[in-house]
Protein backbone atom coordinates (compact mmCIF):
# COMPACT_ATOMS: atom_id res chain seq x y z
CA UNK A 1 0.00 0.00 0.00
CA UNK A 2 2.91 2.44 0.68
CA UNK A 3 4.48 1.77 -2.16
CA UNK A 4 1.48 2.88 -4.46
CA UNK A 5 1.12 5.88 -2.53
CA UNK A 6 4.30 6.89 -3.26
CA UNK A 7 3.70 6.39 -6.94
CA UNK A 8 0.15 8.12 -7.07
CA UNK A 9 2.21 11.27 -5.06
CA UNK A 10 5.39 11.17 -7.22
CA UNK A 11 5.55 13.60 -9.77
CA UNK A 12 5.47 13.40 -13.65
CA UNK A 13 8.56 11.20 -15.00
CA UNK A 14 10.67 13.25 -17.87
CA UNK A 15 13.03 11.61 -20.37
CA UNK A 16 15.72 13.86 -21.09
CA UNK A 17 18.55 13.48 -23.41
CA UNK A 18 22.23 14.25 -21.68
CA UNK A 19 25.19 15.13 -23.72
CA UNK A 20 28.33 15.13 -21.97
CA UNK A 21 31.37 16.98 -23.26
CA UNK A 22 33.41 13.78 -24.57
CA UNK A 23 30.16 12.99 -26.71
CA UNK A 24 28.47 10.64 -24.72
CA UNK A 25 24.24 10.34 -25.33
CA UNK A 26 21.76 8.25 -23.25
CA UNK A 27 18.50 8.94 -21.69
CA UNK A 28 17.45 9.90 -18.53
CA UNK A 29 14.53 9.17 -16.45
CA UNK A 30 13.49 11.58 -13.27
CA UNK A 31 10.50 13.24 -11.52
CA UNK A 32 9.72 16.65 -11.58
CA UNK A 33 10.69 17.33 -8.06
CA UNK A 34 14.15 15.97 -8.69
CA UNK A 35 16.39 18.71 -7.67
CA UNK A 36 18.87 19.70 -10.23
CA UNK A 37 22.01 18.77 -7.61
CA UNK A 38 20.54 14.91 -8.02
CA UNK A 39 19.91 14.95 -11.56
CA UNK A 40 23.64 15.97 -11.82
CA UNK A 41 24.88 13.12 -9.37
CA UNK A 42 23.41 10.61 -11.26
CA UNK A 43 24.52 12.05 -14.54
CA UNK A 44 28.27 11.77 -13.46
CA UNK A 45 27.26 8.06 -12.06
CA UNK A 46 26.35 7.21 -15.42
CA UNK A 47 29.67 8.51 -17.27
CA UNK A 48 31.68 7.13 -13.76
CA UNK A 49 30.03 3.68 -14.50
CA UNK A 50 28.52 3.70 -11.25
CA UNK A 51 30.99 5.26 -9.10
CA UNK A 52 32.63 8.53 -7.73
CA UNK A 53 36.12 9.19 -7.33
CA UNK A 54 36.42 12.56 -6.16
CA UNK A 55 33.38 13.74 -4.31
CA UNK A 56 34.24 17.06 -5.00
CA UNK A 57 33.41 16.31 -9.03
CA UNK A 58 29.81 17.48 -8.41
CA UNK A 59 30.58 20.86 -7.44
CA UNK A 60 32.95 20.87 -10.24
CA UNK A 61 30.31 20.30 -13.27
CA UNK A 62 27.40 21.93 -14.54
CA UNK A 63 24.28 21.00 -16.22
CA UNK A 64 22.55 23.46 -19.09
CA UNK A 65 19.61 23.63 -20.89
CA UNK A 66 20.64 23.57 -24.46
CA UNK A 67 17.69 25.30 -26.02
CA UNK A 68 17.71 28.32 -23.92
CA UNK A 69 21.51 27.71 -22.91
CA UNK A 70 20.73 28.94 -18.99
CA UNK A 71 23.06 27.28 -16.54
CA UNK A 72 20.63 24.95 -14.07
CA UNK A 73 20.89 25.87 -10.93
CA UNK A 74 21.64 23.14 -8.24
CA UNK A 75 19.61 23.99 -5.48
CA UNK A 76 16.41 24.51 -7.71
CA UNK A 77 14.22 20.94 -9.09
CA UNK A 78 13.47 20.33 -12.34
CA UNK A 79 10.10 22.11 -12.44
CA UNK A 80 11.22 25.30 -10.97
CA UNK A 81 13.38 25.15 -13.77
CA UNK A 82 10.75 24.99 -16.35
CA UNK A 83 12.52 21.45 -17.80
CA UNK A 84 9.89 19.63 -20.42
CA UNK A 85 10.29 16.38 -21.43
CA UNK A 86 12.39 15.42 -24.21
CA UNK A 87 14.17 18.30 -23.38
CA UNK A 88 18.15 18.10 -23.91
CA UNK A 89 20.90 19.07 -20.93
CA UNK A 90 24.45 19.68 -21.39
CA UNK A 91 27.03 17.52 -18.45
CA UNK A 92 29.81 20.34 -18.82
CA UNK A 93 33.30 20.50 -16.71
CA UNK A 94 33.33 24.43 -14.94
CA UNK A 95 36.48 26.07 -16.22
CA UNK A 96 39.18 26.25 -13.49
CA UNK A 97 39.01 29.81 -11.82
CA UNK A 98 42.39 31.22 -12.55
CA UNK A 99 44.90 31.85 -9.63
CA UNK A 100 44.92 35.10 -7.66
CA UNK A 101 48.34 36.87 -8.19
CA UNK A 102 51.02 36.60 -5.16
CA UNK A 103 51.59 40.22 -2.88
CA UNK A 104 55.01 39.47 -4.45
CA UNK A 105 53.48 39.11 -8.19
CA UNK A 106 51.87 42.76 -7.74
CA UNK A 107 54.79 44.75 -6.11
CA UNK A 108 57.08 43.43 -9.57
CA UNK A 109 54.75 44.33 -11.68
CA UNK A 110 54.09 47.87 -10.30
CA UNK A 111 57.60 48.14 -10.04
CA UNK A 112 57.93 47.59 -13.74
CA UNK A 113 55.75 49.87 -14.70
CA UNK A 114 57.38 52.64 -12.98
CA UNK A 115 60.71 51.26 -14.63
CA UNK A 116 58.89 51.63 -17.88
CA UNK A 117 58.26 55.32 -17.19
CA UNK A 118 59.84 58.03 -18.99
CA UNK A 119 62.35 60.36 -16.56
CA UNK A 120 62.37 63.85 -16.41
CA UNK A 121 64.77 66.45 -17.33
CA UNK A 122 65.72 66.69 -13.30
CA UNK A 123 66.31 63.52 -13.16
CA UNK A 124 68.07 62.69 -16.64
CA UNK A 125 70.67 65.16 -15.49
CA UNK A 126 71.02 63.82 -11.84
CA UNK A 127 72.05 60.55 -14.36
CA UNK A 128 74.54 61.96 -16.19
CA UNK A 129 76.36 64.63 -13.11
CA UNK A 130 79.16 62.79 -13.11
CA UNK A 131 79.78 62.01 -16.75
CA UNK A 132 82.53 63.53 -18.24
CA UNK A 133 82.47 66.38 -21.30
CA UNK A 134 83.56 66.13 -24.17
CA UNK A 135 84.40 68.98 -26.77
CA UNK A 136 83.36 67.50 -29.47
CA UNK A 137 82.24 69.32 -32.56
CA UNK A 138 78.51 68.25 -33.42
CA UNK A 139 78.37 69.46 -36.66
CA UNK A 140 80.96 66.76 -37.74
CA UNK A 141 78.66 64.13 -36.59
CA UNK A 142 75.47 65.16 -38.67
CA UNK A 143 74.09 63.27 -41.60
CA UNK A 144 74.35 64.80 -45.21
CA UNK A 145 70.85 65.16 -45.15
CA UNK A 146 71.41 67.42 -41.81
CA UNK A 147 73.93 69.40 -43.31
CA UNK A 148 71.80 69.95 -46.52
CA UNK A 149 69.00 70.85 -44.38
CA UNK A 150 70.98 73.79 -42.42
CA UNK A 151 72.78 74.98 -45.67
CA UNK A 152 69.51 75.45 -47.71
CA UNK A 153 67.93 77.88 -45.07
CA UNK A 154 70.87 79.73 -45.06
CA UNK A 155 70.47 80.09 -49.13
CA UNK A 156 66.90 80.22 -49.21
CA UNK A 157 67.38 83.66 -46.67
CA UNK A 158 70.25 85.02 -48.93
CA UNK A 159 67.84 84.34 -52.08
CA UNK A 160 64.85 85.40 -50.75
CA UNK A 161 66.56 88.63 -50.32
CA UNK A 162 67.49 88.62 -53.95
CA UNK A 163 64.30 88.01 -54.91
CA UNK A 164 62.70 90.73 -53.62
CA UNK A 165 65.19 93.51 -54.94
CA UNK A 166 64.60 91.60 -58.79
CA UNK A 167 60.99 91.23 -58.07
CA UNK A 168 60.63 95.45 -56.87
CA UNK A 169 61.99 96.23 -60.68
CA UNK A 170 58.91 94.87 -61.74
CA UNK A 171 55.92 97.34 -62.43
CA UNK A 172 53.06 95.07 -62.06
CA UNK A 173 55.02 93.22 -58.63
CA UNK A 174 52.67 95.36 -56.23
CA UNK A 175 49.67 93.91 -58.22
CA UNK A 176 51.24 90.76 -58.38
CA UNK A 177 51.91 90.27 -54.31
CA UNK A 178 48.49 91.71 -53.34
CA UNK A 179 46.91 88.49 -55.18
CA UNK A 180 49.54 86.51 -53.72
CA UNK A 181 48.71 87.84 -50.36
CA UNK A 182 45.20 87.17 -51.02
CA UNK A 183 46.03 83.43 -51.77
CA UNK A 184 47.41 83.25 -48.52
CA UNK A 185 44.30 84.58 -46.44
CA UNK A 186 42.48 81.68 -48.72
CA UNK A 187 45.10 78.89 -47.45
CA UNK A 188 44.99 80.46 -43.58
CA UNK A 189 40.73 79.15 -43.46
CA UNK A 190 41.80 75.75 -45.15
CA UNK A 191 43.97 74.85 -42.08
CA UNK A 192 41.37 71.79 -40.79
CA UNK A 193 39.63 69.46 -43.59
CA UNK A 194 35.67 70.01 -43.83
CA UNK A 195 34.71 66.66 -44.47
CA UNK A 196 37.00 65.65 -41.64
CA UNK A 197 35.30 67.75 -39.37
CA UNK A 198 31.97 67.06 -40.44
CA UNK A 199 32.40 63.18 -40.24
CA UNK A 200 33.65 63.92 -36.56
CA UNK A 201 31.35 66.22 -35.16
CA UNK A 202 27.85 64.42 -36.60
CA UNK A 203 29.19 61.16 -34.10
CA UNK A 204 28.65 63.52 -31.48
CA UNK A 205 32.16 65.08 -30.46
CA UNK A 206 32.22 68.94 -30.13
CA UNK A 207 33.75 71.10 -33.26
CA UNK A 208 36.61 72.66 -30.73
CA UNK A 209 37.77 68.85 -29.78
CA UNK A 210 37.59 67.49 -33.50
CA UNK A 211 39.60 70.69 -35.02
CA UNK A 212 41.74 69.64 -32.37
CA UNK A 213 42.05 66.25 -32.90
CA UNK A 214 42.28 66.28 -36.89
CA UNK A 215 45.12 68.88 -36.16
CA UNK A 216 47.05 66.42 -33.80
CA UNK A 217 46.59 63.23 -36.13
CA UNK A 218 47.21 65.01 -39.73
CA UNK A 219 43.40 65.21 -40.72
CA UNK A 220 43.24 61.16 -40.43
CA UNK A 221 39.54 60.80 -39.29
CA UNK A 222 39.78 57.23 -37.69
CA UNK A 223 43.26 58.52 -35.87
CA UNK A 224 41.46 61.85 -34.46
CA UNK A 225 38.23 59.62 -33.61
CA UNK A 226 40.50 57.36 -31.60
CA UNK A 227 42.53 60.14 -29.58
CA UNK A 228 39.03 61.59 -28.95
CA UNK A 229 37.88 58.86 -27.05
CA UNK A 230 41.35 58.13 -25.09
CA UNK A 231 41.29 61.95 -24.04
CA UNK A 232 37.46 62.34 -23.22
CA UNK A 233 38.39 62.43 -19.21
CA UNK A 234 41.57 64.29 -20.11
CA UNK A 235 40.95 67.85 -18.05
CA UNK A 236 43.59 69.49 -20.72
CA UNK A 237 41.11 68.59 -23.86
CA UNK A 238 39.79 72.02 -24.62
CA UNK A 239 43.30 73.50 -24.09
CA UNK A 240 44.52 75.35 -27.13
CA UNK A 241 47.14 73.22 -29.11
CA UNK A 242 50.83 75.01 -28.12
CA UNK A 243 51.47 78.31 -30.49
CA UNK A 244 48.20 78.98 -31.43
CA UNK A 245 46.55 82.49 -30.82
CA UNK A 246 43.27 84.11 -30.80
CA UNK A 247 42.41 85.27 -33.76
CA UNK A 248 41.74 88.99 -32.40
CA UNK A 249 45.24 89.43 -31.33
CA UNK A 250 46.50 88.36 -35.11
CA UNK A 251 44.80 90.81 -36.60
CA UNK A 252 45.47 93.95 -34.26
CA UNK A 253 49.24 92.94 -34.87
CA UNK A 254 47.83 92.39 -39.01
CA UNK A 255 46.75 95.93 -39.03
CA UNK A 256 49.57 97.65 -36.92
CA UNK A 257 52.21 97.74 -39.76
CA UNK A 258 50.01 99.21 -42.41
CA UNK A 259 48.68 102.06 -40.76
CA UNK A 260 52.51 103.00 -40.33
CA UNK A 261 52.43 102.30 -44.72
CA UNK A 262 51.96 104.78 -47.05
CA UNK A 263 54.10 108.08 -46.14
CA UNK A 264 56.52 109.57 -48.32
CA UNK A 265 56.85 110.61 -52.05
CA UNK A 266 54.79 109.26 -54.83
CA UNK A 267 57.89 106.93 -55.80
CA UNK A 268 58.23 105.90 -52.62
CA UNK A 269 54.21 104.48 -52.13
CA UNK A 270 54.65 101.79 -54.48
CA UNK A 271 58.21 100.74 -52.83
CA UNK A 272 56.34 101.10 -49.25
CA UNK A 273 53.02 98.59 -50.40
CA UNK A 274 55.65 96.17 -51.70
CA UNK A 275 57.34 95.94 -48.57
CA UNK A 276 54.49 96.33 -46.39
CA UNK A 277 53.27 93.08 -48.43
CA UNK A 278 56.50 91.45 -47.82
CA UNK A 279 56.17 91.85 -44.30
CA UNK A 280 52.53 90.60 -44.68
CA UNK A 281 53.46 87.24 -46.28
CA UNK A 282 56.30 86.61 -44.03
CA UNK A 283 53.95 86.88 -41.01
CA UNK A 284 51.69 84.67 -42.54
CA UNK A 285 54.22 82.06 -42.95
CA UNK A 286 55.47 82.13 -39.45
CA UNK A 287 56.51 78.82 -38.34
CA UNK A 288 54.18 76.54 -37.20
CA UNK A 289 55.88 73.67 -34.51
CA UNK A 290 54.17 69.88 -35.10
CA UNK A 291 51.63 70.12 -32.30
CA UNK A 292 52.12 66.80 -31.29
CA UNK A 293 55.61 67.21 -31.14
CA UNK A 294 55.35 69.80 -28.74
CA UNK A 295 53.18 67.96 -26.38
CA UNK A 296 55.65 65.10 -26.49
CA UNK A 297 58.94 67.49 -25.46
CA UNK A 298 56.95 69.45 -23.12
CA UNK A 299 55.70 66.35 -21.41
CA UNK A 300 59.62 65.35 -20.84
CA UNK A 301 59.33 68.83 -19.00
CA UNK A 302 60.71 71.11 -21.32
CA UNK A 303 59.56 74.89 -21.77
CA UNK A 304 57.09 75.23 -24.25
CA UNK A 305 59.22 78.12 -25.79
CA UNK A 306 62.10 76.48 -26.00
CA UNK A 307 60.52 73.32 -27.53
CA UNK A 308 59.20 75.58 -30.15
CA UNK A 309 62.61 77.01 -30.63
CA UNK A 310 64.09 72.95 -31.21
CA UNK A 311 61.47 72.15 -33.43
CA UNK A 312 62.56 75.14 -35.64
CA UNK A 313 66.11 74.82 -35.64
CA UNK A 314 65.41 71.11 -36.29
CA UNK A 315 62.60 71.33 -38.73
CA UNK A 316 59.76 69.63 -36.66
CA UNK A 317 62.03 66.77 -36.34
CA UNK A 318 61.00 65.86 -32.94
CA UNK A 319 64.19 63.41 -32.26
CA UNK A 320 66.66 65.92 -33.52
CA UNK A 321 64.74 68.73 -31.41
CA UNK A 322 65.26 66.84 -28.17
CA UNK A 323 68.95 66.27 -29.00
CA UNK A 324 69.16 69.69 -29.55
CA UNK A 325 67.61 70.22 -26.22
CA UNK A 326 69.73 67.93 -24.27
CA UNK A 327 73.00 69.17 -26.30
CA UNK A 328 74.46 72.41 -26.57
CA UNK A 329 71.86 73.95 -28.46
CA UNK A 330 73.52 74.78 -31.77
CA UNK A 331 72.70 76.39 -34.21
CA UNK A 332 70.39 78.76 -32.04
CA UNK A 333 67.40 80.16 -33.14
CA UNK A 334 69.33 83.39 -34.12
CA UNK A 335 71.53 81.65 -36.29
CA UNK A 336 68.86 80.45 -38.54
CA UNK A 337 67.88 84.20 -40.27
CA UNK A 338 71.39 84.18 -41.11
CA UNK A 339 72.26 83.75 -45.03
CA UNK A 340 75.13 82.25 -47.07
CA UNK A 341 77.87 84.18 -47.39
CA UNK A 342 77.26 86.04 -50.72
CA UNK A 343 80.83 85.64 -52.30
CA UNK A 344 80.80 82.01 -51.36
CA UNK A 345 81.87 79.53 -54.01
CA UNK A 346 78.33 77.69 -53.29
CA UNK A 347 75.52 80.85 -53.51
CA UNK A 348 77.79 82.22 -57.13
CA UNK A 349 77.05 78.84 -58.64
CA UNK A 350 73.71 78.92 -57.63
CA UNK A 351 72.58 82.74 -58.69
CA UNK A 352 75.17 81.79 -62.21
CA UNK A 353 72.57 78.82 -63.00
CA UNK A 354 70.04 79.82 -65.53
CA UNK A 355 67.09 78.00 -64.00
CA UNK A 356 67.38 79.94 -60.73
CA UNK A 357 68.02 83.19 -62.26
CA UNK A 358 64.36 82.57 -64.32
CA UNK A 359 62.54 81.37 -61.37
CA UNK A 360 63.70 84.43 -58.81
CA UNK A 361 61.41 86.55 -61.29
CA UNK A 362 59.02 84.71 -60.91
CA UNK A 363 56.83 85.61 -57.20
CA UNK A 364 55.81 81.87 -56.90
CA UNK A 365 59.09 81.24 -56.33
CA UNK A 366 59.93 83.88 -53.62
CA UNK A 367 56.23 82.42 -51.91
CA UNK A 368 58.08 78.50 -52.14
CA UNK A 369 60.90 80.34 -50.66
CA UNK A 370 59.10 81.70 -47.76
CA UNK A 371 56.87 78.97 -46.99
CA UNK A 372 59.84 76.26 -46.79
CA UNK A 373 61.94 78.69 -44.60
CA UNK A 374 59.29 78.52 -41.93
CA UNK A 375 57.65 75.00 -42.81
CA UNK A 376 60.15 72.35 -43.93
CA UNK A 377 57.55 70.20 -44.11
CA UNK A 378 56.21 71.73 -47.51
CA UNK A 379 59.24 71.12 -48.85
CA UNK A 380 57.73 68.12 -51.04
CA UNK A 381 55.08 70.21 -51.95
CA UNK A 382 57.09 73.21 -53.59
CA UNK A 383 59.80 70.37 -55.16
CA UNK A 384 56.60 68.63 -57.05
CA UNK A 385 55.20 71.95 -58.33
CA UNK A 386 56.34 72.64 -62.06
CA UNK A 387 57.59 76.00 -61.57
CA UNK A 388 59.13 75.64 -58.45
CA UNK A 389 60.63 72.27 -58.80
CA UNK A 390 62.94 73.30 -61.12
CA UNK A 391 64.00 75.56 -58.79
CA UNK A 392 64.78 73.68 -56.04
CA UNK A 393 66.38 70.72 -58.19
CA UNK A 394 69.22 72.87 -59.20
CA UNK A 395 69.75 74.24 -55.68
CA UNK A 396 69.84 70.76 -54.21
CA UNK A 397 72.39 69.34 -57.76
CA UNK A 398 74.74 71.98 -57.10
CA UNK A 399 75.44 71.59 -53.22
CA UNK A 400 75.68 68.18 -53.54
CA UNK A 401 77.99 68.39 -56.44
CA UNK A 402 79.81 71.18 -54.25
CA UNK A 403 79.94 69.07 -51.29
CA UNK A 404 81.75 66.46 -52.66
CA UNK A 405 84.02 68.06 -54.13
């Protein structure tokens, strides 16, 4: 009698298929009210053959429900888990938590990362105190390329100069430098690329961060998007980028020199606007330090002025600027308006070529001229232009040819 009671009060029987993870299938049988912890047990009997070695192996599997892929819990039965019959359970082995690192573990790897950190200037000369100096002359020790580099600002000054003096004969060179002056007010609003921006600022970053950005990463969109979202807790984002001013205080300094313009004789007027529009286009082509240059040296702890002053002497060549930093500072920045010396062997060759004589009529040239004085950079630019290249070919044949012999 109490065994039929037990069967009227038992509750419904499932079948349910069990896959275990070496690919083992059978069938098995159990009540509703068979708690999950059971159903497991008997599981790993079945793939044991009937026997447990470790006790601890329950704890250390897992059952799931392979159509809605929940992990069953073991406290919970079968019903309270909403298992149907026919329904098929996963036997699965729980990964292995991994190990928690040692006190030890932690300290070494802090203490590498502060290993890993880059010193600063106090303490890269606490480092080298007690080194001893050497007199050695670093010019001797620059590339060609270097040497090039130094020599052709030098001649660019010296012809620049000449320029201007051939380029004064002509009548129409007022006429000529005001639309060259206007070509440079064009270029000064085409600083950050529009699509750029745009394609920045409708993901939701502000216009001030993406200018920003696009400036620091060379107007590559997926570069500024990413330094956009490593900065976005940076308090320093909205900073100005280093040698940038307000646009006010450019053009009160703009509009100082020509009211002082225009006084003298009717001769003189034309020779004033000319040089008044010299002055113009060399203020527009001040030199402009690689931002991110700057924030690298300044981060070192440099002064932002005198960062600005490497990166010129070194044309934006960041490595070379901190050299010049850590060295003895040669050439200095007052150096570099020096030109060639004019009875030189090297600037007679160049004003005897043909080529150069031509293009120092023509004001492109002088424009080249001034842009590459104060932005190496261009230099590409101005080489791959047709009437400039020219230019610049012969300058760079006949120093090298000159500097080996």
């Amino acid at each position: 009698m109490f065994v039929q009671e037990e069967k009227i009060f038992a509750g419904k029987v499932l079948r349910l298929h069990i896959c275990a993870s070496d690919g083992a299938e059978w069938l098995e049988e159990a009540t509703e009210d068979t708690s999950v912890e059971k159903l497991k047990e008997r599981c790993l009997k079945h793939c044991a053959h009937g026997s447990l070695e470790d006790p601890k192996s329950i704890t250390h599997h897992k059952l799931i429900h392979a159509a809605s892929e929940r992990v069953l819990s073991d406290a919970r039965t079968i019903l309270e888990e909403n298992i149907q019959d026919q329904d098929v359970l996963l036997l699965i082995k729980k990964r292995a938590p991994s190990p928690l690192p040692k006190m030890a573990e932690v300290s070494a790897e802090e203490k590498k990362k502060q290993d890993q950190k880059a010193p600063d200037k106090e303490a890269i000369l606490r480092a080298t105190a007690n080194l001893p100096s050497y007199n050695m002359d670093r010019a001797a020790v620059q590339t060609n390329m270097r040497d090039f580099q130094t020599e052709l600002r030098k001649i660019l000054v010296s012809l620049i100069e000449v320029a201007q003096k051939l380029l004064a004969l002509n009548p129409d060179a007022v006429e000529l430098f005001k639309k060259a002056n206007a070509m440079l007010d064009e270029d000064e609003d085409e600083r950050v690329d529009e699509a750029a921006l745009r394609q920045l600022t409708e993901m939701g970053f502000p216009e001030n961060r993406a200018t920003k950005a696009l400036q620091l990463n060379h107007m590559s969109v997926p570069q500024a998007m990413e330094w956009l979202i490593e900065h976005a807790e940076d308090p320093t984002i909205d900073t100005p980028l280093p040698g940038q001013a307000p646009s006010g205080a450019e053009g009160a300094t703009a509009a100082a020199p020509e009211a002082a313009a225009g006084a003298g004789t009717a001769d003189e007027e034309a020779r004033d606007e000319l040089t008044e529009i010299f002055k113009k286009i060399r203020r527009k082509r001040e030199f402009r330090a690689d931002a991110r240059a700057v924030i690298s040296l300044m981060e070192m702890g440099f002064d932002e002025k005198e960062v600005i002053d490497a990166l010129r002497v070194n044309n934006n060549q960041q490595n070379a600027a901190c050299e010049w930093l850590l060295g003895d500072r040669k050439p200095s920045p007052e150096e570099l308006d020096k030109g060639i010396d004019p009875d030189s062997p090297l600037f007679q060759a160049i004003l005897d070529n043909p080529v150069v004589q031509l293009g120092l009529t023509n004001p492109k040239t002088l424009l080249a001229f001034e842009d590459m004085l104060e932005n190496p950079l261009n230099s590409t630019q101005w080489m791959n232009d047709p009437e400039t290249g020219p230019v610049m070919l012969q300058i760079s044949r006949i120093f090298q040819t000159l500097n080996r012999t």
